[in-house]
C-alpha atoms as a PDB file:
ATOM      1  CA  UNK A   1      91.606 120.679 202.269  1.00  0.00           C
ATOM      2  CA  UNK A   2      94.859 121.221 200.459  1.00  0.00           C
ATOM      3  CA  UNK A   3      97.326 124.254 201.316  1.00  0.00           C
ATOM      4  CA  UNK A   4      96.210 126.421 198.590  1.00  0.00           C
ATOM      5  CA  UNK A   5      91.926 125.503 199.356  1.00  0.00           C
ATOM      6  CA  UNK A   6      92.807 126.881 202.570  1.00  0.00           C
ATOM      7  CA  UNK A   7      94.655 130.415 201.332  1.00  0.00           C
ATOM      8  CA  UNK A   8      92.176 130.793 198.973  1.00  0.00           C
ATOM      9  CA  UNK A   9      89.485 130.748 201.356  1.00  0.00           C
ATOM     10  CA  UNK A  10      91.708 132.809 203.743  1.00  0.00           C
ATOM     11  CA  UNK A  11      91.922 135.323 200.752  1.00  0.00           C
ATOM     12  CA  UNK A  12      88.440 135.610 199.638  1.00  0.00           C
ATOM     13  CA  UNK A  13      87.246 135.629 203.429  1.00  0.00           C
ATOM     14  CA  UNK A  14      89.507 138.870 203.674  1.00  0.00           C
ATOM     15  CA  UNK A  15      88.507 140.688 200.287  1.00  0.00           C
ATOM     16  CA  UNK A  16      84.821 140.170 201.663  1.00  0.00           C
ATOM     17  CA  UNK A  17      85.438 141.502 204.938  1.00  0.00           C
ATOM     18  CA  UNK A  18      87.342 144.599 203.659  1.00  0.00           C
ATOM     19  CA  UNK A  19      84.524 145.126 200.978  1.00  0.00           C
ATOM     20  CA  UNK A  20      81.878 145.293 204.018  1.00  0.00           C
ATOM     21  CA  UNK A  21      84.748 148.032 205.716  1.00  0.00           C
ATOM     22  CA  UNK A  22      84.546 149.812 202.742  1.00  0.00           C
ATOM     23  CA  UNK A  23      80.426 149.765 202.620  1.00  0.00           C
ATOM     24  CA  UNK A  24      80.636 150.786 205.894  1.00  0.00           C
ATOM     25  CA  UNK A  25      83.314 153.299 205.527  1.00  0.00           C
ATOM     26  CA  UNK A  26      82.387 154.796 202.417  1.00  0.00           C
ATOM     27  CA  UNK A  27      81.108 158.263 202.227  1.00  0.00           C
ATOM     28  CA  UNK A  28      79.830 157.911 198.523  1.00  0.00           C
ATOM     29  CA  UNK A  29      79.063 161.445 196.426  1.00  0.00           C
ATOM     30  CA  UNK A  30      77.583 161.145 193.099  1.00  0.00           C
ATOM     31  CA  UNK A  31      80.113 162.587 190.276  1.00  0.00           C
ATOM     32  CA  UNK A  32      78.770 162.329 186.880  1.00  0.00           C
ATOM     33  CA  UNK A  33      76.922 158.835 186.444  1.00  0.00           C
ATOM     34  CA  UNK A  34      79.718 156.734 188.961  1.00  0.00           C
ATOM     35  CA  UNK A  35      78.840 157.196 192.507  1.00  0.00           C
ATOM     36  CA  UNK A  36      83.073 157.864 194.132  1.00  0.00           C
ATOM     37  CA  UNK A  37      83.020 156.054 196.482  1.00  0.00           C
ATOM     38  CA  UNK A  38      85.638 156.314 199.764  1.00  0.00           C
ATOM     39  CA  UNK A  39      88.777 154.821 199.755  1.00  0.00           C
ATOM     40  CA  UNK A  40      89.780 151.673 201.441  1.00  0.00           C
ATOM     41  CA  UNK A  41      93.478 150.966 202.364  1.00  0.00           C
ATOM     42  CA  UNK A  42      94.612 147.518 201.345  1.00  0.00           C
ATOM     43  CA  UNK A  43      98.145 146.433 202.077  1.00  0.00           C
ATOM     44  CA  UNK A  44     100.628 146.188 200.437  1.00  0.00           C
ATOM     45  CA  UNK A  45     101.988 142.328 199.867  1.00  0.00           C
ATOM     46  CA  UNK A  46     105.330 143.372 200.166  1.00  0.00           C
ATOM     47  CA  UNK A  47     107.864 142.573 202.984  1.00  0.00           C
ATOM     48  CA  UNK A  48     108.622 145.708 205.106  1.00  0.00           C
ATOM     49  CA  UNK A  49     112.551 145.291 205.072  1.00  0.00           C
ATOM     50  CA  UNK A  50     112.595 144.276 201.042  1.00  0.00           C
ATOM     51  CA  UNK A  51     115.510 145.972 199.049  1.00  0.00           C
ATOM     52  CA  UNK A  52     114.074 148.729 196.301  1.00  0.00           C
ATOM     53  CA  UNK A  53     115.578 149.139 192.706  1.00  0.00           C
ATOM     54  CA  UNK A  54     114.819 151.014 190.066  1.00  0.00           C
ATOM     55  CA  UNK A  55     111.961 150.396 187.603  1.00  0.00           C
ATOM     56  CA  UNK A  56     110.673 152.484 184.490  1.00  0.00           C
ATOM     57  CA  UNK A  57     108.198 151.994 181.668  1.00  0.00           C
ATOM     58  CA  UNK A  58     109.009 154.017 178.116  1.00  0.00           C
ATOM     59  CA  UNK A  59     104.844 153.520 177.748  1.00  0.00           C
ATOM     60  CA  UNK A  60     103.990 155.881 181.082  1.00  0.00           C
ATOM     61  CA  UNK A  61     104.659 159.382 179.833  1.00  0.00           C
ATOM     62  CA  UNK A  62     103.940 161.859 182.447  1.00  0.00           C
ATOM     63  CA  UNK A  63     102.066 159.436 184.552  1.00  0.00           C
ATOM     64  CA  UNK A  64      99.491 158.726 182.216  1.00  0.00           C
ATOM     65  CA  UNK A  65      99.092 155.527 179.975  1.00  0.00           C
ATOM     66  CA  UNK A  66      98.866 155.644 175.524  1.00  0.00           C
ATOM     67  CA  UNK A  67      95.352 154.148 174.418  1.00  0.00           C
ATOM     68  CA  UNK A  68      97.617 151.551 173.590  1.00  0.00           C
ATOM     69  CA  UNK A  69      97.980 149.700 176.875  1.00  0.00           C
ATOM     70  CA  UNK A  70      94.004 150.569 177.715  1.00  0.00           C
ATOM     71  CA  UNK A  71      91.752 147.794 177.864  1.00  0.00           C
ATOM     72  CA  UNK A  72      89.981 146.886 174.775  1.00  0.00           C
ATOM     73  CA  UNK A  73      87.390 145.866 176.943  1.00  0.00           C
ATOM     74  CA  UNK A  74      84.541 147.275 179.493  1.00  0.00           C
ATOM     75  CA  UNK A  75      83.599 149.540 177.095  1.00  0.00           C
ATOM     76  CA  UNK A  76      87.203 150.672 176.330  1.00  0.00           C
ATOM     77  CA  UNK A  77      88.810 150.095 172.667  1.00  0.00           C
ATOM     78  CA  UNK A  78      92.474 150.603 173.765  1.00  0.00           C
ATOM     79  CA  UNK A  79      95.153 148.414 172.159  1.00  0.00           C
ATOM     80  CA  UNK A  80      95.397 146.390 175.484  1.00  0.00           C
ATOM     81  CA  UNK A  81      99.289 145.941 174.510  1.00  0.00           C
ATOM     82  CA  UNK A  82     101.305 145.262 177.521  1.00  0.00           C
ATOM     83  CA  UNK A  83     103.235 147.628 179.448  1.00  0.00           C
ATOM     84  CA  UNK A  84     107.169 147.589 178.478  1.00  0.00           C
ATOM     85  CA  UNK A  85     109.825 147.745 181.474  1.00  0.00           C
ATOM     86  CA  UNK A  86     113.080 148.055 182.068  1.00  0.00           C
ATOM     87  CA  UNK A  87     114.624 148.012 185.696  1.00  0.00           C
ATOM     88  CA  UNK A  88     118.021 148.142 187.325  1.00  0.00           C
ATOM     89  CA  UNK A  89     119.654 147.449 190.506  1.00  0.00           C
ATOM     90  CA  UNK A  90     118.058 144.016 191.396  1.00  0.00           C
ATOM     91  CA  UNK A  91     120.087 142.378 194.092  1.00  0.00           C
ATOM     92  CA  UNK A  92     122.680 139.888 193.411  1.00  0.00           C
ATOM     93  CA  UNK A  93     121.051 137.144 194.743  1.00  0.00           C
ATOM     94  CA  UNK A  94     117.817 137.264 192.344  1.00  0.00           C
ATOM     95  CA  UNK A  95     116.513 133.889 191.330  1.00  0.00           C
ATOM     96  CA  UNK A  96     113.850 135.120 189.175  1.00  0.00           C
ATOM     97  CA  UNK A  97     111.516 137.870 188.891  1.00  0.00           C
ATOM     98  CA  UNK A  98     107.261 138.636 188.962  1.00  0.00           C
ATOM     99  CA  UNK A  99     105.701 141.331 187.535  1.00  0.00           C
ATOM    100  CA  UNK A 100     101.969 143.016 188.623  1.00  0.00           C
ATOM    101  CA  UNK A 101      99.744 145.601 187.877  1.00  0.00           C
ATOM    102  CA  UNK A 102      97.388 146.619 190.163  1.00  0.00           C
ATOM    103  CA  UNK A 103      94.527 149.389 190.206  1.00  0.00           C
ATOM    104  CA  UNK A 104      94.317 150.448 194.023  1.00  0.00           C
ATOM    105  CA  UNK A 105      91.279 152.531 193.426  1.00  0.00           C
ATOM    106  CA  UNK A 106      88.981 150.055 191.736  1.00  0.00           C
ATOM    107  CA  UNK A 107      85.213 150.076 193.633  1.00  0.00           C
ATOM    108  CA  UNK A 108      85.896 146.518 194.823  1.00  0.00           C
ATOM    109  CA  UNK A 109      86.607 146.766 198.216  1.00  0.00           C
ATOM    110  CA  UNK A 110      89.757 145.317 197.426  1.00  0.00           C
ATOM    111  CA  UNK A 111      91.556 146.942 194.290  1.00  0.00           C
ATOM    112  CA  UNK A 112      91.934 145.020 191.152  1.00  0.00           C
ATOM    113  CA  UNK A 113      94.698 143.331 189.626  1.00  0.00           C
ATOM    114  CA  UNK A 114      95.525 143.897 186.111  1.00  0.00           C
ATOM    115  CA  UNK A 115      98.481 142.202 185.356  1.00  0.00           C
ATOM    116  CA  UNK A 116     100.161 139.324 187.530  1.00  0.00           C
ATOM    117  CA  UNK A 117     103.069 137.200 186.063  1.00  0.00           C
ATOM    118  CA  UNK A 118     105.912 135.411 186.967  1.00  0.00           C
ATOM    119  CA  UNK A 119     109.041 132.519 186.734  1.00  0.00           C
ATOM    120  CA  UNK A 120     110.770 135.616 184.939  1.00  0.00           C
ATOM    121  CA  UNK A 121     114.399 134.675 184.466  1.00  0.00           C
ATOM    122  CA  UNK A 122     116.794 136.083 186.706  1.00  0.00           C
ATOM    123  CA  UNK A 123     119.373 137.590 183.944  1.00  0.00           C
ATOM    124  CA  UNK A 124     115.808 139.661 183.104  1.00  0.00           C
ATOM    125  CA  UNK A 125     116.088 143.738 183.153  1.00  0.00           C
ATOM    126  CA  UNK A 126     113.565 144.645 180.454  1.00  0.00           C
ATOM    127  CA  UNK A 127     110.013 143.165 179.544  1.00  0.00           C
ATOM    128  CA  UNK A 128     108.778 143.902 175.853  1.00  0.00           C
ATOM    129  CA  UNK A 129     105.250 142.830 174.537  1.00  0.00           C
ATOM    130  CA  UNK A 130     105.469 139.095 174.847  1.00  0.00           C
ATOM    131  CA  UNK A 131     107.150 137.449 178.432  1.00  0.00           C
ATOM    132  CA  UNK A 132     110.509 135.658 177.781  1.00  0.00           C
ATOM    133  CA  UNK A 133     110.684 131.625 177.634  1.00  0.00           C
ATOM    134  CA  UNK A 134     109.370 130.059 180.520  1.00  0.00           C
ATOM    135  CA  UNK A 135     107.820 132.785 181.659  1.00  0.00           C
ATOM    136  CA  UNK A 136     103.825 132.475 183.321  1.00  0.00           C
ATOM    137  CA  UNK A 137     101.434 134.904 181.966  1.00  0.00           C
ATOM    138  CA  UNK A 138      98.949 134.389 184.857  1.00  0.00           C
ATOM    139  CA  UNK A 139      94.998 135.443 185.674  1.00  0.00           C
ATOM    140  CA  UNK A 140      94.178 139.023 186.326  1.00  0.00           C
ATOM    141  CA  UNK A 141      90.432 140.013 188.384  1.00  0.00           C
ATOM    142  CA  UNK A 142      88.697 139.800 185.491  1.00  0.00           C
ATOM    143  CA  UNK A 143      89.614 136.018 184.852  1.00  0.00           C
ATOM    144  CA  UNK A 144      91.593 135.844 181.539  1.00  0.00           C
ATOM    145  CA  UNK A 145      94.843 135.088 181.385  1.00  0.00           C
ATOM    146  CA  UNK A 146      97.636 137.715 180.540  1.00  0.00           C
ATOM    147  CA  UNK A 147      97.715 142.006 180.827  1.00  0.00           C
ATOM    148  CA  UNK A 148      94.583 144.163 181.076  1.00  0.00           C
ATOM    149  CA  UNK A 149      94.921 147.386 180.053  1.00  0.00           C
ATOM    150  CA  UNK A 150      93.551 150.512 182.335  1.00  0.00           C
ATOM    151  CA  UNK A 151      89.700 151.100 181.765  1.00  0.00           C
ATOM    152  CA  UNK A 152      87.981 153.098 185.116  1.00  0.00           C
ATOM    153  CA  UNK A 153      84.675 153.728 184.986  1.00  0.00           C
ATOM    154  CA  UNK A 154      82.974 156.743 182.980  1.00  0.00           C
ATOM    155  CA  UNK A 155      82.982 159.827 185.770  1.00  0.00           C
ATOM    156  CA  UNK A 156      84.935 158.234 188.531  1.00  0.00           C
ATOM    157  CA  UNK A 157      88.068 159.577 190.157  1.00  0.00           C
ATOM    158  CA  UNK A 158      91.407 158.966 188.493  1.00  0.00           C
ATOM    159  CA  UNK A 159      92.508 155.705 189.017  1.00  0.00           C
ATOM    160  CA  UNK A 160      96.247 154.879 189.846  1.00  0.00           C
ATOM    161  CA  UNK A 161      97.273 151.706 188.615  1.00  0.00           C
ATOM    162  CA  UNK A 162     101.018 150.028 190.802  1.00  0.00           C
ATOM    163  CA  UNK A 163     103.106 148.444 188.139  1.00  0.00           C
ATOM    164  CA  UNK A 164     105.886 146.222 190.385  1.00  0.00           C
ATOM    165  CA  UNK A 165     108.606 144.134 189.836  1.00  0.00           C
ATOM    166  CA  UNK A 166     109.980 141.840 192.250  1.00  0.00           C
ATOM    167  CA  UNK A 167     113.343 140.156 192.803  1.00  0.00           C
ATOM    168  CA  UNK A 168     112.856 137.020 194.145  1.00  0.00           C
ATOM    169  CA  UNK A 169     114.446 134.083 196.485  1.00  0.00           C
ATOM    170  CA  UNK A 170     113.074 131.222 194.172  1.00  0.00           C
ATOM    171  CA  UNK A 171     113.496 130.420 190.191  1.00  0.00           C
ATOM    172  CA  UNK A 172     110.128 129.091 190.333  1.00  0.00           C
ATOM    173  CA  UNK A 173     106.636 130.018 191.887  1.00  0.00           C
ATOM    174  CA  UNK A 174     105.312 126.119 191.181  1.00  0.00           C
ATOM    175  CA  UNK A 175     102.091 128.138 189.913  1.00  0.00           C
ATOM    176  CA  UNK A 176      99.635 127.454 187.196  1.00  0.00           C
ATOM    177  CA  UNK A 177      98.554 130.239 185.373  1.00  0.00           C
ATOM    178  CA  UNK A 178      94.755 130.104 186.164  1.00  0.00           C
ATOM    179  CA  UNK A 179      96.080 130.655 189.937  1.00  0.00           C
ATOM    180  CA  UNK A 180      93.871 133.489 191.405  1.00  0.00           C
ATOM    181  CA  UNK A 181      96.037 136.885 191.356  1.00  0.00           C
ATOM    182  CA  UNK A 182      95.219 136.914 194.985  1.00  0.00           C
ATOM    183  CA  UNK A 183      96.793 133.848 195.506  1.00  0.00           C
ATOM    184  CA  UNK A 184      99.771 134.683 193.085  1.00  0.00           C
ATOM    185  CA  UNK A 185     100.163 137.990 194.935  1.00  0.00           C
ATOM    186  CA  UNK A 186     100.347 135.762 198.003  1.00  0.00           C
ATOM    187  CA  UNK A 187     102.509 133.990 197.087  1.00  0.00           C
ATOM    188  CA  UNK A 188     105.145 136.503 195.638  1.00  0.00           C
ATOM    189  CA  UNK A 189     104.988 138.430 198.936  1.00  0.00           C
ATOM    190  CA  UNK A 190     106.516 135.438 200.249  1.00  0.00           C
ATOM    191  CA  UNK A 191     109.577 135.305 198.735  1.00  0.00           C
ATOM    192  CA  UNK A 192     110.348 138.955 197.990  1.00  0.00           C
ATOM    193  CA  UNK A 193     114.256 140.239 198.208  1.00  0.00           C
ATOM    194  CA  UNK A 194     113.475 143.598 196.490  1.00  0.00           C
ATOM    195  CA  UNK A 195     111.244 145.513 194.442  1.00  0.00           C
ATOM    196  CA  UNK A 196     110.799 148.433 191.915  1.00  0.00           C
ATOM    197  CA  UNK A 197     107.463 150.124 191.265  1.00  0.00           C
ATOM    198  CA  UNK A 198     106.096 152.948 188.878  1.00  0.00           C
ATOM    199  CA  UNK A 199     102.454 154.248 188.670  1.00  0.00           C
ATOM    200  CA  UNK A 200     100.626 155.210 185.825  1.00  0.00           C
ATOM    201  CA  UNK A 201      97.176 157.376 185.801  1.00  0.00           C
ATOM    202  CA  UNK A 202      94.096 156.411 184.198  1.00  0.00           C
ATOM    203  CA  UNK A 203      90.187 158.650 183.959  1.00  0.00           C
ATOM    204  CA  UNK A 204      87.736 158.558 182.007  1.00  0.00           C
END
């Protein structure tokens, strides 16, 4: 079995056993027509001694996200466009960067990621709709490539969604796109110097 057969597995073995926690955990109330169910904490991916900088999005206004970066999709009819960023104060040493977007509160078990890319140049320090040259635009959880706007379900709690950026050791991941974002996420978390996150806040 190659290296990444084996962290897949490792992966998916873990999202099942933390969606069985969070069966077992839950203490589900019916809101509306989505039954909230408890939280489960999932961690974070990131190095505990990883530098921080500064990152900001002109789309997240007062926490919340425009209809144009919802999903146009799962029963949503956002603009899906992608999240702009600009961040500062990435360390000197930055060989590239990865961006992610990830909705902690999802009723996976697990979260769900919305947005994983990477192979960002280093000389980076904004991202506009489309990802610079070279760039990889990988898979989010619902299995197309590229950003998926915010979409929680009808009557659940407010969702908050983790936008990060990450300064990294390496100019290159050495990932194809369809890579599962678990696997991408992974991976990142392995070569983190620093990151920067915002959060933005989505309900239906």
């Amino acid at each position: 079995m190659s290296r990444l057969s084996r962290t897949t597995a490792l992966l998916l073995s873990s999202a099942a056993a933390l969606t069985l926690l969070g069966a077992a955990d839950s203490s589900a109330q019916v809101g509306g027509t989505v039954r909230d169910f408890g939280r489960v904490s999932v961690r974070a991916g990131i190095p505990a001694d990883a530098g921080r900088f500064t990152v900001t999005s002109p789309d997240v206004v007062n926490g919340t996200f425009p209809k144009a970066n919802w999903a146009n999709s799962f029963g949503c009819d956002g603009g899906n466009r992608p999240l702009r960023l600009e961040w500062r104060g990435a360390p000197a040493g930055t060989r590239s960067f990865a961006v992610t977007m990830f909705d902690q509160d999802a009723p996976t078990g697990s979260g769900f990621w919305h947005w994983v890319s990477w192979d960002l140049p280093a000389t980076s320090a904004r991202l506009g709709d489309t990802l610079p040259s070279g760039a990889v635009s990988g898979a989010e959880d619902a299995g197309q490539t590229g950003y998926l706007g915010p979409c929680p379900p009808v009557g659940d709690r407010p969702h908050r969604y983790r936008i990060t950026v990450y300064a990294l050791d390496t100019p290159s991941l050495a990932l194809p796109a369809a890579t599962p974002p678990a696997v991408a996420a992974f991976t990142i978390g392995g070569h983190v110097l620093a990151y920067g996150q915002t959060t933005g806040v989505a309900a239906r």
